[in-house]
C-alpha atoms as a PDB file:
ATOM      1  CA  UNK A   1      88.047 -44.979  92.140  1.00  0.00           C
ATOM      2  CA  UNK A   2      90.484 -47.573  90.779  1.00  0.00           C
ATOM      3  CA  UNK A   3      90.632 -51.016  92.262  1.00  0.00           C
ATOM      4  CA  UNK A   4      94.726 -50.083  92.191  1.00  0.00           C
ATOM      5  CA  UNK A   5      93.937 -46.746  93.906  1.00  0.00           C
ATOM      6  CA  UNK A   6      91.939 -48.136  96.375  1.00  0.00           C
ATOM      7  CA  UNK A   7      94.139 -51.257  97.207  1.00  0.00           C
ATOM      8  CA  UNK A   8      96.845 -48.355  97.240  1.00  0.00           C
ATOM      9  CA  UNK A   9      94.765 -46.333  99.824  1.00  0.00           C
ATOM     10  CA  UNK A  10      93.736 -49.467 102.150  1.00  0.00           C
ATOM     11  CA  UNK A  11      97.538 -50.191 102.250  1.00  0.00           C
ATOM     12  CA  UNK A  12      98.148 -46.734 103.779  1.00  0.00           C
ATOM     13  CA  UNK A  13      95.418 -47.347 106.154  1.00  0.00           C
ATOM     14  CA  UNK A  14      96.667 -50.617 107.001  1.00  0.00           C
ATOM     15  CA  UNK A  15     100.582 -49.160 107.518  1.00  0.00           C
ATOM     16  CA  UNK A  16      98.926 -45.874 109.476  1.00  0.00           C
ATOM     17  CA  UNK A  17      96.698 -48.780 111.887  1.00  0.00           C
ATOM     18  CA  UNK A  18     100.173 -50.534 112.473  1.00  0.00           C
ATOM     19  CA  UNK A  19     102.040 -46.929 113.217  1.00  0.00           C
ATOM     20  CA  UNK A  20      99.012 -46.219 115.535  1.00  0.00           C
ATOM     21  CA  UNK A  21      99.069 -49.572 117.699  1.00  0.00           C
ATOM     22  CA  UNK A  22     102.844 -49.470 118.202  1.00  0.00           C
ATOM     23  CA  UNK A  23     102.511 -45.624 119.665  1.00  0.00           C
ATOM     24  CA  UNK A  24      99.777 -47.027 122.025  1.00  0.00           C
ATOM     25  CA  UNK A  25     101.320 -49.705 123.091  1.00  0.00           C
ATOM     26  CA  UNK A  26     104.334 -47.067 124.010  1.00  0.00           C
ATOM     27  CA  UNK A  27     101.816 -44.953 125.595  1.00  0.00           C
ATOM     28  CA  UNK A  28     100.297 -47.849 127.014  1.00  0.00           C
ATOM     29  CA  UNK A  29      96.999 -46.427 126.293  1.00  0.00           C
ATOM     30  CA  UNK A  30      93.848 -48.271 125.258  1.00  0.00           C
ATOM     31  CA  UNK A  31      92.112 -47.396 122.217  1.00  0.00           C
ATOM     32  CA  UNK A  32      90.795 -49.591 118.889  1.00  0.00           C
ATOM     33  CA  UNK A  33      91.632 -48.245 115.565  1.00  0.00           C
ATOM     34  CA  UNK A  34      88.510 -48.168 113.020  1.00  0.00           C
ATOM     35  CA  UNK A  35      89.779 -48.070 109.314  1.00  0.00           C
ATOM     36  CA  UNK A  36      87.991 -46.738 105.881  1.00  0.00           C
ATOM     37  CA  UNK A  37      88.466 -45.013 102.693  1.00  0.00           C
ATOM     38  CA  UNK A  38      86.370 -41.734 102.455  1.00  0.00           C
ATOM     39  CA  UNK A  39      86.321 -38.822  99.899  1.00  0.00           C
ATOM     40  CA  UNK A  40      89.682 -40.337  98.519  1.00  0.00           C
ATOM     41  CA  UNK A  41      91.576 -40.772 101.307  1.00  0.00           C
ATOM     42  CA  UNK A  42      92.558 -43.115 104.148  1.00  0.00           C
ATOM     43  CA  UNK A  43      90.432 -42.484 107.207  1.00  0.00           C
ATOM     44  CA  UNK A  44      91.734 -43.629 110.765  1.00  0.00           C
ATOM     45  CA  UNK A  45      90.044 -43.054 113.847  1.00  0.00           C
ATOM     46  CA  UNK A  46      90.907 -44.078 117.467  1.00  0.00           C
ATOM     47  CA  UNK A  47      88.000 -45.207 119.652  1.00  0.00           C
ATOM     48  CA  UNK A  48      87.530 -46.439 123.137  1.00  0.00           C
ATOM     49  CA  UNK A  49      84.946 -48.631 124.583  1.00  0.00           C
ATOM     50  CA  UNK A  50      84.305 -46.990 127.740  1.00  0.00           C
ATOM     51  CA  UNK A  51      85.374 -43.222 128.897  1.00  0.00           C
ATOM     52  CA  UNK A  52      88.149 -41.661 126.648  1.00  0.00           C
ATOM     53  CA  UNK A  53      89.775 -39.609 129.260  1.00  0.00           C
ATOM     54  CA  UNK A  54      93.177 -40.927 127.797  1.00  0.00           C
ATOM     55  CA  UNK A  55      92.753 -40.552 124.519  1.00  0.00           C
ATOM     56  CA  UNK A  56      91.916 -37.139 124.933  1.00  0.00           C
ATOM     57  CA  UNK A  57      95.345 -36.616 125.823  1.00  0.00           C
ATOM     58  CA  UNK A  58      96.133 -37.363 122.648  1.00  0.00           C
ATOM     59  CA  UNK A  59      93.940 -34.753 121.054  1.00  0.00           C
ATOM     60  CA  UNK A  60      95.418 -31.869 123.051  1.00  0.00           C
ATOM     61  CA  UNK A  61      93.762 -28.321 123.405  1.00  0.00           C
ATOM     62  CA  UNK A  62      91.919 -27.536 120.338  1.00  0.00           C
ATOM     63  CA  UNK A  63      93.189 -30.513 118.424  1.00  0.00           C
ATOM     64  CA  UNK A  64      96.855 -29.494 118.655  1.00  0.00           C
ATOM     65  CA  UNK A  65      98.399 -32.953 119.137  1.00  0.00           C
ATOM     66  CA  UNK A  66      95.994 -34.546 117.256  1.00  0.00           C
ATOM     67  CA  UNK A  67      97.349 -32.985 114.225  1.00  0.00           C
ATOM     68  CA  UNK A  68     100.629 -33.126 115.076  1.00  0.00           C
ATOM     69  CA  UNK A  69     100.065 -37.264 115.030  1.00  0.00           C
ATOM     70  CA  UNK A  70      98.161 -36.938 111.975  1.00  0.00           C
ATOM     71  CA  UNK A  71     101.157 -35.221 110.379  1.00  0.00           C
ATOM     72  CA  UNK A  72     103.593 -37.711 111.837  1.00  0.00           C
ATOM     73  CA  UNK A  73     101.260 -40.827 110.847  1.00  0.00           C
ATOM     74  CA  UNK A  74     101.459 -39.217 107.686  1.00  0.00           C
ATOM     75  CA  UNK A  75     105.143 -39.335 107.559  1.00  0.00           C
ATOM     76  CA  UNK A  76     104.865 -42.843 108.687  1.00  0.00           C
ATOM     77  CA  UNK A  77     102.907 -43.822 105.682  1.00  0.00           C
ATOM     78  CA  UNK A  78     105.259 -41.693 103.422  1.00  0.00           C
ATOM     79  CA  UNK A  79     108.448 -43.692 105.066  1.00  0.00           C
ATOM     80  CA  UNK A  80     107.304 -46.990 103.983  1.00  0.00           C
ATOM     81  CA  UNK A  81     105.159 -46.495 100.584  1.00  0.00           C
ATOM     82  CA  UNK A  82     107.229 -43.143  98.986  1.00  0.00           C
ATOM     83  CA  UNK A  83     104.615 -41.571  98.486  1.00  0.00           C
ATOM     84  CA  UNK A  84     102.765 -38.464 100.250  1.00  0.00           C
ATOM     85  CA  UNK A  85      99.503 -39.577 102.569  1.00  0.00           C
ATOM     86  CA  UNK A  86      96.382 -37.573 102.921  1.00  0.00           C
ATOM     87  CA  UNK A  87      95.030 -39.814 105.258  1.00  0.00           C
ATOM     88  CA  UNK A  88      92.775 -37.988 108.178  1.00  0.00           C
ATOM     89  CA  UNK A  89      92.913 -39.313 111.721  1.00  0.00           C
ATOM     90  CA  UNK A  90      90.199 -38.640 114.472  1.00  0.00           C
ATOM     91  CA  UNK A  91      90.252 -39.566 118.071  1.00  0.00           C
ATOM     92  CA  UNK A  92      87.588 -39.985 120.098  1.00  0.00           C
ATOM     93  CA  UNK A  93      85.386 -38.405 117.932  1.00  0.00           C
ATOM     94  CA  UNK A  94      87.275 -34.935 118.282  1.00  0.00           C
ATOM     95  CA  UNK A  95      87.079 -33.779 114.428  1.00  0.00           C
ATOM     96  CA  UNK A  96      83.750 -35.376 114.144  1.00  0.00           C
ATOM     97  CA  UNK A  97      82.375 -32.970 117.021  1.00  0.00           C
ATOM     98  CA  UNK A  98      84.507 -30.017 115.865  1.00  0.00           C
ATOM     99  CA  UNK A  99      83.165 -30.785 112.079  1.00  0.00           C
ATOM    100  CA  UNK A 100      79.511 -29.783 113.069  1.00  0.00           C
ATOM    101  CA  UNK A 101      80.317 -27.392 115.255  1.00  0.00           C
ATOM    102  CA  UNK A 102      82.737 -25.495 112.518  1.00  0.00           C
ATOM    103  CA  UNK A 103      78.911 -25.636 110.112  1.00  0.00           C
ATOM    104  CA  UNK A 104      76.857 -24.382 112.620  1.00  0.00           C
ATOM    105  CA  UNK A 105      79.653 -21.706 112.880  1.00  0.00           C
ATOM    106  CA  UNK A 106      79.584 -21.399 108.868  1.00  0.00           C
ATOM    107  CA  UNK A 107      76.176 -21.532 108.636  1.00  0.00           C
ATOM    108  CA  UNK A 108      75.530 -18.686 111.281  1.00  0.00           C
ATOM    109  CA  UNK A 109      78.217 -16.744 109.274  1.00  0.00           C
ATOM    110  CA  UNK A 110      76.381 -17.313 105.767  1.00  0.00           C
ATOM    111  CA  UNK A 111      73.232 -15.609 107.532  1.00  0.00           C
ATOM    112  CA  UNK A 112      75.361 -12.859 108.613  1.00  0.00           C
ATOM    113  CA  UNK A 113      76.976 -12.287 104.968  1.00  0.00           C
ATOM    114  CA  UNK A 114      73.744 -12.705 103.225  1.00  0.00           C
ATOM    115  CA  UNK A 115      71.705 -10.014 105.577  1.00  0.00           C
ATOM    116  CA  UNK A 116      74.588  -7.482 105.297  1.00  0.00           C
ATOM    117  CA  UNK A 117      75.415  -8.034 101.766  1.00  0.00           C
ATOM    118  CA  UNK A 118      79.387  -8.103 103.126  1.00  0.00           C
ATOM    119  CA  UNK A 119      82.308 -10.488 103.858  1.00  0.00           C
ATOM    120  CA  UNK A 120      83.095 -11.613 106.948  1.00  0.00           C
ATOM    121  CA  UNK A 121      86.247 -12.714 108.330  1.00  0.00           C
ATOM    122  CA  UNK A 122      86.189 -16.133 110.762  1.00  0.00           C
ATOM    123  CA  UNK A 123      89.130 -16.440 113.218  1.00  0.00           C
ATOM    124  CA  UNK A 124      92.137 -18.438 112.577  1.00  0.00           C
ATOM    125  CA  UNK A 125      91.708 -21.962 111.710  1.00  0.00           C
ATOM    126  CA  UNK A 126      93.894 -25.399 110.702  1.00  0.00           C
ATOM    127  CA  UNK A 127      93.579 -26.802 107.086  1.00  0.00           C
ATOM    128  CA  UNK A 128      90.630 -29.672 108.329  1.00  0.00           C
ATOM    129  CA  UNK A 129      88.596 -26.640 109.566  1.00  0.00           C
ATOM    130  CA  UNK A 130      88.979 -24.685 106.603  1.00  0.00           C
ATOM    131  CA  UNK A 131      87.884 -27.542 104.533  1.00  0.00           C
ATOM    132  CA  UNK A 132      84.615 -27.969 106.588  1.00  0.00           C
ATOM    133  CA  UNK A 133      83.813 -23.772 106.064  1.00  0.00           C
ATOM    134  CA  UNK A 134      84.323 -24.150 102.627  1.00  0.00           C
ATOM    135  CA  UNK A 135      82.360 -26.847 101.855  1.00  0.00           C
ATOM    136  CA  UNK A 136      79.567 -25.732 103.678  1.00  0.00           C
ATOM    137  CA  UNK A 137      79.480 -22.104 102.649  1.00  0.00           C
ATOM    138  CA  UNK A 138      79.917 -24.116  98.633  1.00  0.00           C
ATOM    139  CA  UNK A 139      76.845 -25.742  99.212  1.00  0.00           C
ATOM    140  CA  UNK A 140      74.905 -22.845 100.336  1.00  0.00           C
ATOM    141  CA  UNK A 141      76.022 -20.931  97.135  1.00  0.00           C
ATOM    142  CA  UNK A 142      78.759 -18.629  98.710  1.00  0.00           C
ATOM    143  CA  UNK A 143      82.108 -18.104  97.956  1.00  0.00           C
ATOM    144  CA  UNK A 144      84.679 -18.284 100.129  1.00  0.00           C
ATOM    145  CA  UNK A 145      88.495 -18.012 100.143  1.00  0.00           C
ATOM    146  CA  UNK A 146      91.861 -18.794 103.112  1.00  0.00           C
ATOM    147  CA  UNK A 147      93.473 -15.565 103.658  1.00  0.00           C
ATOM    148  CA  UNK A 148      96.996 -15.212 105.820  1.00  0.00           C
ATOM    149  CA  UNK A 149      99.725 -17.757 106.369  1.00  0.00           C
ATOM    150  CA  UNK A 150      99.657 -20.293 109.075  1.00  0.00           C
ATOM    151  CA  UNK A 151      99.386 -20.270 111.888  1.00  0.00           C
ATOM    152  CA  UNK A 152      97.129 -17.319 110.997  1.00  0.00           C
ATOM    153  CA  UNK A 153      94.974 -18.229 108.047  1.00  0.00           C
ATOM    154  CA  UNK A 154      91.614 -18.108 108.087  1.00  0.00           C
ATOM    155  CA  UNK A 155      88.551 -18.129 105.858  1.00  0.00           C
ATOM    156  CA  UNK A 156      86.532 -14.835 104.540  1.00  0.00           C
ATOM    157  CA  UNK A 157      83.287 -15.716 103.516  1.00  0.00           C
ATOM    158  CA  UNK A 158      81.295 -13.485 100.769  1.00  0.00           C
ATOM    159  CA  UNK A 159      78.461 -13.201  98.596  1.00  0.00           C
ATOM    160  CA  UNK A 160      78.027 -14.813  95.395  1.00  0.00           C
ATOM    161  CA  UNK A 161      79.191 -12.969  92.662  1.00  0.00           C
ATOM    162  CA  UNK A 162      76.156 -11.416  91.074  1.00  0.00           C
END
């Protein structure tokens, strides 16, 4: 990675940290925002210091509002620098949990496909989860493909082409 790319991609985490303070202070919610570059791409996350019962509010059943603030911290980002943002957010360790819970799913799937010989079809899932199922049925020499348009894609995992 370019020094220029990367002083590019800690300005959008820096702009996405100040978006993310100004809604909690709205909210009035209590939460510190941790900042890095990963895999590319801006990574936020908002953490509490004691019991996150508010900032699971912001999360919302099965990540729902989470990514809708992703998407508008996104747009945030997109406002101010012109260009489009890839930047993930987590809070309170929501798509951290959800991430290992998606590759035991994955994995328990890759045992399925390799005993039967067939694809399988996993339920409905956003683009983040997708991401983790392919990655982890990549590394354990699968293939794998998203099938359906949103909100009904999903990810049909097969065996390697012989």
């Amino acid at each position: 990675m370019t020094d220029v790319n990367r002083k590019d991609l800690d300005k959008e985490g820096d702009i996405a940290a100040d978006f993310l303070e100004e809604l909690l202070d709205i909210l009035d919610m209590d939460g510190d925002i941790d900042i890095s570059v990963e895999a590319g791409r801006p990574k936020l996350a908002i953490v509490a210091e004691g019991p996150s019962q508010d900032l699971k509010r912001l999360v919302g059943p099965d990540g729902e509002v989470l990514d809708a603030l992703q998407d508008l911290t996104r747009l945030a980002v997109q406002s101010e620098t012109g260009n489009i943002s890839r930047l993930m957010l987590d809070i309170a360790e929501f798509r951290a949990g959800r991430k290992e819970q998606l590759a035991e799913q994955a994995r328990e799937i890759i045992a399925k496909v390799r005993e039967s010989g067939e694809p399988v079809a996993l339920p409905s899932m956003n683009a983040f989860e997708r991401k983790v199922v392919h990655d982890v049925v990549l590394e354990a020499g699968l293939v794998s493909e998203s099938e359906g348009e949103d909100p009904h894609r999903h990810v049909v995992v097969s065996p390697a082409a012989s």
